[in-house]
C-alpha atoms as a PDB file:
ATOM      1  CA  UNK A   1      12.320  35.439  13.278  1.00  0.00           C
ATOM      2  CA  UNK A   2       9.479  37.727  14.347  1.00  0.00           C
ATOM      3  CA  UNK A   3       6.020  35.800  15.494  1.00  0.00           C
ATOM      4  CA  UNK A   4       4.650  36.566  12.482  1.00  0.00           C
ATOM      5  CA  UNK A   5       7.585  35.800   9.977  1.00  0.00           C
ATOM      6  CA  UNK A   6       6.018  32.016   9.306  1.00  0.00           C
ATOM      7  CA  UNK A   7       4.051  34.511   6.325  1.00  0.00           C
ATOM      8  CA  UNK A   8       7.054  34.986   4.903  1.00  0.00           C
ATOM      9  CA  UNK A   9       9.602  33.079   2.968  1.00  0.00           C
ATOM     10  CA  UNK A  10       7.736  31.592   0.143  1.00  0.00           C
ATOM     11  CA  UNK A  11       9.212  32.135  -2.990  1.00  0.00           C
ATOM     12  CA  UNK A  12       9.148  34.774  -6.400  1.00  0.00           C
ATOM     13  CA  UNK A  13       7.941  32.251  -8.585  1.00  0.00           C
ATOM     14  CA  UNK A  14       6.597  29.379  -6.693  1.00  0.00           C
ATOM     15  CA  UNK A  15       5.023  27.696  -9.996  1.00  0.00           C
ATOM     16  CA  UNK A  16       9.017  27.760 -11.730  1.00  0.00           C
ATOM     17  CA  UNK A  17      10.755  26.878  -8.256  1.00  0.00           C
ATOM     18  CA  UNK A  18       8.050  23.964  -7.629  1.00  0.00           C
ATOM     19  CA  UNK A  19       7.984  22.713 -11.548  1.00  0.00           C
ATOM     20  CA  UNK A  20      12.020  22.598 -10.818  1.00  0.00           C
ATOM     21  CA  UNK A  21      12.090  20.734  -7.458  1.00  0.00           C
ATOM     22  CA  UNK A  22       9.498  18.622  -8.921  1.00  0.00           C
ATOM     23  CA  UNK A  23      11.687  17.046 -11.416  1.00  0.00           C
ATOM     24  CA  UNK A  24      14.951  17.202  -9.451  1.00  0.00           C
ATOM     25  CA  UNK A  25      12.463  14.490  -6.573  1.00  0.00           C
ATOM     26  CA  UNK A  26      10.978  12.588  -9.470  1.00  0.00           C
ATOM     27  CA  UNK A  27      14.632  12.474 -11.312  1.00  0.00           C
ATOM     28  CA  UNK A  28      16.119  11.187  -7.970  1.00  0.00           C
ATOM     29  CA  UNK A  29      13.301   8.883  -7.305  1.00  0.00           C
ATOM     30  CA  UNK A  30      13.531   7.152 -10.833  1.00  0.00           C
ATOM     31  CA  UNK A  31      17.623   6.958 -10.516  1.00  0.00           C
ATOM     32  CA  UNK A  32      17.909   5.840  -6.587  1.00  0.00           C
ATOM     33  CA  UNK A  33      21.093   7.012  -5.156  1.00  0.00           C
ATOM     34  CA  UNK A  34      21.861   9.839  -7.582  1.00  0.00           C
ATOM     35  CA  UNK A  35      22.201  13.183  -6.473  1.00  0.00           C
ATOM     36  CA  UNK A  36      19.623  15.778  -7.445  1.00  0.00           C
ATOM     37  CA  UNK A  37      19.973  19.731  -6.826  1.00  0.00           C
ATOM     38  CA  UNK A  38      17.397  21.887  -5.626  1.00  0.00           C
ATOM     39  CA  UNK A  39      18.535  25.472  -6.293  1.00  0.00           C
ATOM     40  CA  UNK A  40      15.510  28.079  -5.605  1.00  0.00           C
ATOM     41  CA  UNK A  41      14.421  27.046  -1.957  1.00  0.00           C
ATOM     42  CA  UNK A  42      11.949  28.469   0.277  1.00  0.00           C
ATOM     43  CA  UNK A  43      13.284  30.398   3.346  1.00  0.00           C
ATOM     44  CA  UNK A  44      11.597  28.529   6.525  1.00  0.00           C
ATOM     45  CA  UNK A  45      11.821  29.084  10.142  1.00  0.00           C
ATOM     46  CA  UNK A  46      15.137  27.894  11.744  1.00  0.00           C
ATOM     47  CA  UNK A  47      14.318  24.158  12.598  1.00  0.00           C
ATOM     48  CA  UNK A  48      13.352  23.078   9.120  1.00  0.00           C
ATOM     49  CA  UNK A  49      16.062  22.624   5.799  1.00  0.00           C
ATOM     50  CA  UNK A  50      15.415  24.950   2.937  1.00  0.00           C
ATOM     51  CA  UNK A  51      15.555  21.751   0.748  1.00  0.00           C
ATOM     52  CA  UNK A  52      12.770  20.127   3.137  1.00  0.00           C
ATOM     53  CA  UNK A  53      11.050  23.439   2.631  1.00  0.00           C
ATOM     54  CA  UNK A  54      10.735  23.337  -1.259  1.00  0.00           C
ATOM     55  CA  UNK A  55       9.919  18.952  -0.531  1.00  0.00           C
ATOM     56  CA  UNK A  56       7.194  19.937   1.553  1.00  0.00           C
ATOM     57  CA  UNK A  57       5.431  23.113  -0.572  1.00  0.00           C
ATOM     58  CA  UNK A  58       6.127  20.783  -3.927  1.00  0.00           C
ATOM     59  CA  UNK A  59       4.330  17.589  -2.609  1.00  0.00           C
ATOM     60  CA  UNK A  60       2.274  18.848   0.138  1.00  0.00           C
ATOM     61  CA  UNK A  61      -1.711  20.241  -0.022  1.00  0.00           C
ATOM     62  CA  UNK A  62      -4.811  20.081   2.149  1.00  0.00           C
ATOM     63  CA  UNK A  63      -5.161  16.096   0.859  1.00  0.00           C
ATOM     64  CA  UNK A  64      -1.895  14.755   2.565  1.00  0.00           C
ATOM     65  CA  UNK A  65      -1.454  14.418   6.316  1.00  0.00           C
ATOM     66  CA  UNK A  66       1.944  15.118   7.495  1.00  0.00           C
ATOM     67  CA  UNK A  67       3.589  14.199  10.684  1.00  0.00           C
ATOM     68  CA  UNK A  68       6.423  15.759  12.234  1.00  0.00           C
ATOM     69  CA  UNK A  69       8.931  14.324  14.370  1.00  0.00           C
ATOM     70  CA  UNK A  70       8.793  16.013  18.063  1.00  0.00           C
ATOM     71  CA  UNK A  71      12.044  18.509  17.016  1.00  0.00           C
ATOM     72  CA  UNK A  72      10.360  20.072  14.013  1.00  0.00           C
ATOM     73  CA  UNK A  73       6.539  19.781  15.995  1.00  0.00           C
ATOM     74  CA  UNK A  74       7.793  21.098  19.024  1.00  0.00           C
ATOM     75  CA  UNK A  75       8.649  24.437  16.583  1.00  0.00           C
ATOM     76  CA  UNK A  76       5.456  26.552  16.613  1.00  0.00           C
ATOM     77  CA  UNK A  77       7.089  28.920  13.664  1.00  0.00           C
ATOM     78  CA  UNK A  78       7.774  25.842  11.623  1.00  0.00           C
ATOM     79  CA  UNK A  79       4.502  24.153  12.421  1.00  0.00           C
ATOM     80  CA  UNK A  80       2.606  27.763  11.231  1.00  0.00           C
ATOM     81  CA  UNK A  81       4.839  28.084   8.331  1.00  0.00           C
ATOM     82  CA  UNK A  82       3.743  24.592   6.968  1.00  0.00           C
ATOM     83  CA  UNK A  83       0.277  25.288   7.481  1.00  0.00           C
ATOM     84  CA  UNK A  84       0.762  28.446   5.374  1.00  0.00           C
ATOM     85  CA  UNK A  85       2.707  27.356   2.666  1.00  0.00           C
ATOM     86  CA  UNK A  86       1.215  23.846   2.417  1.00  0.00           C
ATOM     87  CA  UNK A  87      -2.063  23.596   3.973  1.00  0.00           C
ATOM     88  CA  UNK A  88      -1.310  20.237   4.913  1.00  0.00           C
ATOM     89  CA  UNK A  89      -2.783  18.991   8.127  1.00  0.00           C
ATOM     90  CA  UNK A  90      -0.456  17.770  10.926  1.00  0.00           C
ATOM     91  CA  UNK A  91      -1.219  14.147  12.385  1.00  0.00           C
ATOM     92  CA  UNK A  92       0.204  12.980  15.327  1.00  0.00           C
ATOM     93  CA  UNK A  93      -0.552   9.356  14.511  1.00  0.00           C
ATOM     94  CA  UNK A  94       2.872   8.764  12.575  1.00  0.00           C
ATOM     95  CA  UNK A  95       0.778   5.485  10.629  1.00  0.00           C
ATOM     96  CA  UNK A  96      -1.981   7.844   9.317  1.00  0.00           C
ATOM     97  CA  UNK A  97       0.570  10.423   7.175  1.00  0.00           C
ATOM     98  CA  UNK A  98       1.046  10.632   4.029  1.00  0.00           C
ATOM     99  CA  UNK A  99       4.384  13.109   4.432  1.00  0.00           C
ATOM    100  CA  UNK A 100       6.819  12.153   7.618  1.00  0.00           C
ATOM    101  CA  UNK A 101       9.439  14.469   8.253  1.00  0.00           C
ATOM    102  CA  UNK A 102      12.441  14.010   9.594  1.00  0.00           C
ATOM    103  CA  UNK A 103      15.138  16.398  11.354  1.00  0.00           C
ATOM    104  CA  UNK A 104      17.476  14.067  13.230  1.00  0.00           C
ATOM    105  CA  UNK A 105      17.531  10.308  11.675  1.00  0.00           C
ATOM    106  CA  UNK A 106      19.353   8.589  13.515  1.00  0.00           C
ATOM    107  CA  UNK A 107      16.765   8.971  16.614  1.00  0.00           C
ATOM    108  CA  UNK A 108      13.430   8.583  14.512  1.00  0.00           C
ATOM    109  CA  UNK A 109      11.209   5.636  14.750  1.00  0.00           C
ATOM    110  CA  UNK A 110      11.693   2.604  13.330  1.00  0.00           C
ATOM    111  CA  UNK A 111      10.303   2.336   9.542  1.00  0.00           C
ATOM    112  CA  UNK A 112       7.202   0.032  10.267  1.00  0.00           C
ATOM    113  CA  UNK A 113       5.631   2.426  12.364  1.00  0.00           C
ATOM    114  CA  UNK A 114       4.655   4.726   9.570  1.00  0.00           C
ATOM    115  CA  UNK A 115       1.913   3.572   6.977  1.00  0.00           C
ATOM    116  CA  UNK A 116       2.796   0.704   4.423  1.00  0.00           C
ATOM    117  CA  UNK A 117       0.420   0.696   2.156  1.00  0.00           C
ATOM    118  CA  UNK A 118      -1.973  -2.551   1.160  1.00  0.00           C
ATOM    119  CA  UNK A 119      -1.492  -4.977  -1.583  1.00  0.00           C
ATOM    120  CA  UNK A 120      -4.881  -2.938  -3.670  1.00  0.00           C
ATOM    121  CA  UNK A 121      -3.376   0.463  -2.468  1.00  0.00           C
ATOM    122  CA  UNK A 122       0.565   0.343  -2.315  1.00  0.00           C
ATOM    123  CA  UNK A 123       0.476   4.053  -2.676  1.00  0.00           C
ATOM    124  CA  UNK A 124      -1.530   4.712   0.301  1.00  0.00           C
ATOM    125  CA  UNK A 125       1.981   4.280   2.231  1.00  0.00           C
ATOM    126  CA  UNK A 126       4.345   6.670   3.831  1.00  0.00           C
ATOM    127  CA  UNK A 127       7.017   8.847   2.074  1.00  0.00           C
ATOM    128  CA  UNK A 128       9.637  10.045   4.711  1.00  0.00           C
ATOM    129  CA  UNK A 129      11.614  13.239   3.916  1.00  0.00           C
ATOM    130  CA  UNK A 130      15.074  12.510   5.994  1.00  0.00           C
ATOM    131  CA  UNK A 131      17.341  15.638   6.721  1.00  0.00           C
ATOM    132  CA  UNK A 132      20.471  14.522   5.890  1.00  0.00           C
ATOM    133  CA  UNK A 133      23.981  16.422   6.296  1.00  0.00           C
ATOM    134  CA  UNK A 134      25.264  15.209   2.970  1.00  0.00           C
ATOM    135  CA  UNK A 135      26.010  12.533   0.939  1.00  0.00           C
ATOM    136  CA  UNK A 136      30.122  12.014   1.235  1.00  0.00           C
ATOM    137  CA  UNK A 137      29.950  10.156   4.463  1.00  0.00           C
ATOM    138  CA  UNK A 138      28.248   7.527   6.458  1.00  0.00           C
ATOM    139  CA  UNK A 139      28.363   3.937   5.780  1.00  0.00           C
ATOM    140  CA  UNK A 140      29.005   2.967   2.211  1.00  0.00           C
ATOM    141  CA  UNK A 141      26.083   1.300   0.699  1.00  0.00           C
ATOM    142  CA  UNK A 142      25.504  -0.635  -2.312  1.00  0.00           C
ATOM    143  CA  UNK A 143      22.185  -0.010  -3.994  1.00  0.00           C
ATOM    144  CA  UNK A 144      20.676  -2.865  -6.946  1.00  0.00           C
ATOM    145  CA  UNK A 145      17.085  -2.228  -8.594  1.00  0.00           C
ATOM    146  CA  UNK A 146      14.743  -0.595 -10.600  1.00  0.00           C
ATOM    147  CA  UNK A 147      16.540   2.907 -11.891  1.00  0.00           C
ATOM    148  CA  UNK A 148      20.205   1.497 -11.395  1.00  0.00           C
ATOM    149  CA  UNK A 149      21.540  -0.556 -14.243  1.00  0.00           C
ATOM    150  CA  UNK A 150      24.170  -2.668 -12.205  1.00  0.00           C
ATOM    151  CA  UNK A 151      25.424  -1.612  -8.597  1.00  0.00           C
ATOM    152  CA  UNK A 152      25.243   1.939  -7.286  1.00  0.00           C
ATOM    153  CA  UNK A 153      27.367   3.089  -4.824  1.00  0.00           C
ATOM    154  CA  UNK A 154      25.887   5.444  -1.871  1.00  0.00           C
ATOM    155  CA  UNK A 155      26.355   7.222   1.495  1.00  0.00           C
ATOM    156  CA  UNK A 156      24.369   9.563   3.540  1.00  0.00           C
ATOM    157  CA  UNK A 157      24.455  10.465   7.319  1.00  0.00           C
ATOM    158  CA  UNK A 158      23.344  10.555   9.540  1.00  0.00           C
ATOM    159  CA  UNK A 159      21.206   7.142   9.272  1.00  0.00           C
ATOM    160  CA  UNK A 160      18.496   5.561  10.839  1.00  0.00           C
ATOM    161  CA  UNK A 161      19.697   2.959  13.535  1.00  0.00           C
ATOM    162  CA  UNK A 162      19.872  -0.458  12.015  1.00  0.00           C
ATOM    163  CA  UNK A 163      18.954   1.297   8.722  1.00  0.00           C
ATOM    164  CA  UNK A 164      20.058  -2.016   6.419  1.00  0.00           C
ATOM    165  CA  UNK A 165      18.040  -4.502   8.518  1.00  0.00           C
ATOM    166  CA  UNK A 166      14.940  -2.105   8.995  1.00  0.00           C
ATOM    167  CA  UNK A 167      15.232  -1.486   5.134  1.00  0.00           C
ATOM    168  CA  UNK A 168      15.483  -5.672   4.290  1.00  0.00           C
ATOM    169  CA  UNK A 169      12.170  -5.585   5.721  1.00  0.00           C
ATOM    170  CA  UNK A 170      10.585  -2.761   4.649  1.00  0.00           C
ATOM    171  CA  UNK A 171      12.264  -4.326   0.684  1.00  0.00           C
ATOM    172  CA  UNK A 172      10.512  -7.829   1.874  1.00  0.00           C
ATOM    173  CA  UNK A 173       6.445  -5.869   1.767  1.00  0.00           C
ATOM    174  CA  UNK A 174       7.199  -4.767  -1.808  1.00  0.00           C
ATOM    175  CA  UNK A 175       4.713  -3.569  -3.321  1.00  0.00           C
ATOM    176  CA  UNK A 176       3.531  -2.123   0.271  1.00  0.00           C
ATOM    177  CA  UNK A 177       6.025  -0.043   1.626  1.00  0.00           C
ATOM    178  CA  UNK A 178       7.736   3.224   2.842  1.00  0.00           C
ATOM    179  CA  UNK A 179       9.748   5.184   0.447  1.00  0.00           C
ATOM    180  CA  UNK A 180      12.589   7.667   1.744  1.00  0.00           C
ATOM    181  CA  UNK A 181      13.840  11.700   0.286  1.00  0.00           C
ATOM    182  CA  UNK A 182      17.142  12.360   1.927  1.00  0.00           C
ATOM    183  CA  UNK A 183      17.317  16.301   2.159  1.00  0.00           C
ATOM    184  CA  UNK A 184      20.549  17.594   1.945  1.00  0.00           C
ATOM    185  CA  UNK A 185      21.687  20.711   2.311  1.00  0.00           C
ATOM    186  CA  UNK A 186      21.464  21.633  -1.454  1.00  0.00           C
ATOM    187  CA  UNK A 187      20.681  18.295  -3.012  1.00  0.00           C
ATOM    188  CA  UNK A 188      17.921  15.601  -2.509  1.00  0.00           C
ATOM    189  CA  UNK A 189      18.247  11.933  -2.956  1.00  0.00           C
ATOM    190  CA  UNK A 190      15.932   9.233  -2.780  1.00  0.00           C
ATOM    191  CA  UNK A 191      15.415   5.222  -1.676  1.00  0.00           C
ATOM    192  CA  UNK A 192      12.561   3.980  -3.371  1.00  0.00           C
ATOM    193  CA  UNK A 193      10.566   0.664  -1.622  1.00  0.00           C
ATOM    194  CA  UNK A 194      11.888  -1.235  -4.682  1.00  0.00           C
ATOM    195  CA  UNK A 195      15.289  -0.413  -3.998  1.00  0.00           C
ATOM    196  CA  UNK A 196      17.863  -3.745  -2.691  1.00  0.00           C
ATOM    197  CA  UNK A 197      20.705  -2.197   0.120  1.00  0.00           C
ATOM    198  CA  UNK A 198      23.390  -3.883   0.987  1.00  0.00           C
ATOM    199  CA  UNK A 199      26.769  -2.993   3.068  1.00  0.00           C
ATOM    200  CA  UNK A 200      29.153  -1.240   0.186  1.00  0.00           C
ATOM    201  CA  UNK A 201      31.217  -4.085   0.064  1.00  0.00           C
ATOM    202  CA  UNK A 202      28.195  -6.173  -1.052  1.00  0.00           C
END
């Protein structure tokens, strides 16, 4: 990708593609642990998933500080084409975004460093957009809650270390809280702060 090239890649229709990824997040959100398709991506630098793409130019605007883990802001064609497509400004203070993304999971840091939220302002917390590999491996979960009417079953790798124990606690701040968009390859899925996760057998 030429030096210039982070002007490129946005999309034919961004209002249709964005009204479409729009409901496929919200969907996932409101049903945690179902699997959501996102078919007309954006075309990003290597470095950053289409699917985190079309996350980031659906949620993301000049109000909502982002923060990058050091793979994805170590990319200076990434980095550009966010500022372009979003205009979302980049924080290196992982407690002060609104957006945290995520290219390798299973090395990013632990939940309670991003923001929580307060008991007035729940929403003034953290969502973290996870690039995941899929969704038919990993350690089986069980997921109980709000959106799932008895016990959903659910994998996803890779995953955060100690992801059911850092989750426990991030569950125990509810209403404050972080919630999480796992961005698959073609598909997003979500763990809402409301959400109970237990080991699959549970």
């Amino acid at each position: 990708m030429a030096e210039t090239d982070f002007l490129s890649g946005g999309l034919a229709d961004p209002v249709i593609a964005g009204q479409s990824a729009f409901r496929a997040i919200m969907q996932a959100m409101a049903e945690p642990g179902t699997i959501q398709a996102i078919t007309d991506c954006p075309t990003p630098p290597k470095g950053l998933r289409r699917t985190m793409a079309s996350i980031a130019t659906t949620l993301c605007d000049a109000d909502t500080p982002i923060w990058l883990d050091p793979e994805l802001a170590g990319n200076p064609l990434v980095v550009k084409w966010l500022a372009f497509h979003t205009g979302a400004p980049v924080t290196a203070d992982s407690a002060a975004a609104m957006f945290a993304f995520v290219s390798d999971p299973s090395s990013m840091p632990a939940l309670d460093r991003f923001a929580k939220g307060t008991d007035a302002y729940p929403d003034r917390s953290t969502t973290l957009v996870l690039a995941v590999d899929g969704f038919d491996r990993g350690t089986p979960l069980s997921l109980t809650g709000p959106g799932i009417e008895h016990l959903r079953r659910f994998t996803f790798a890779p995953m955060p270390e100690a992801f059911i124990d850092q989750w426990s606690g991030n569950r125990a701040l509810f209403p404050r809280g972080v919630d999480l968009i796992l961005a698959g390859p073609e598909a997003v899925a979500c763990l809402p702060r409301s959400t109970r996760i237990g080991k699959g057998e549970d």
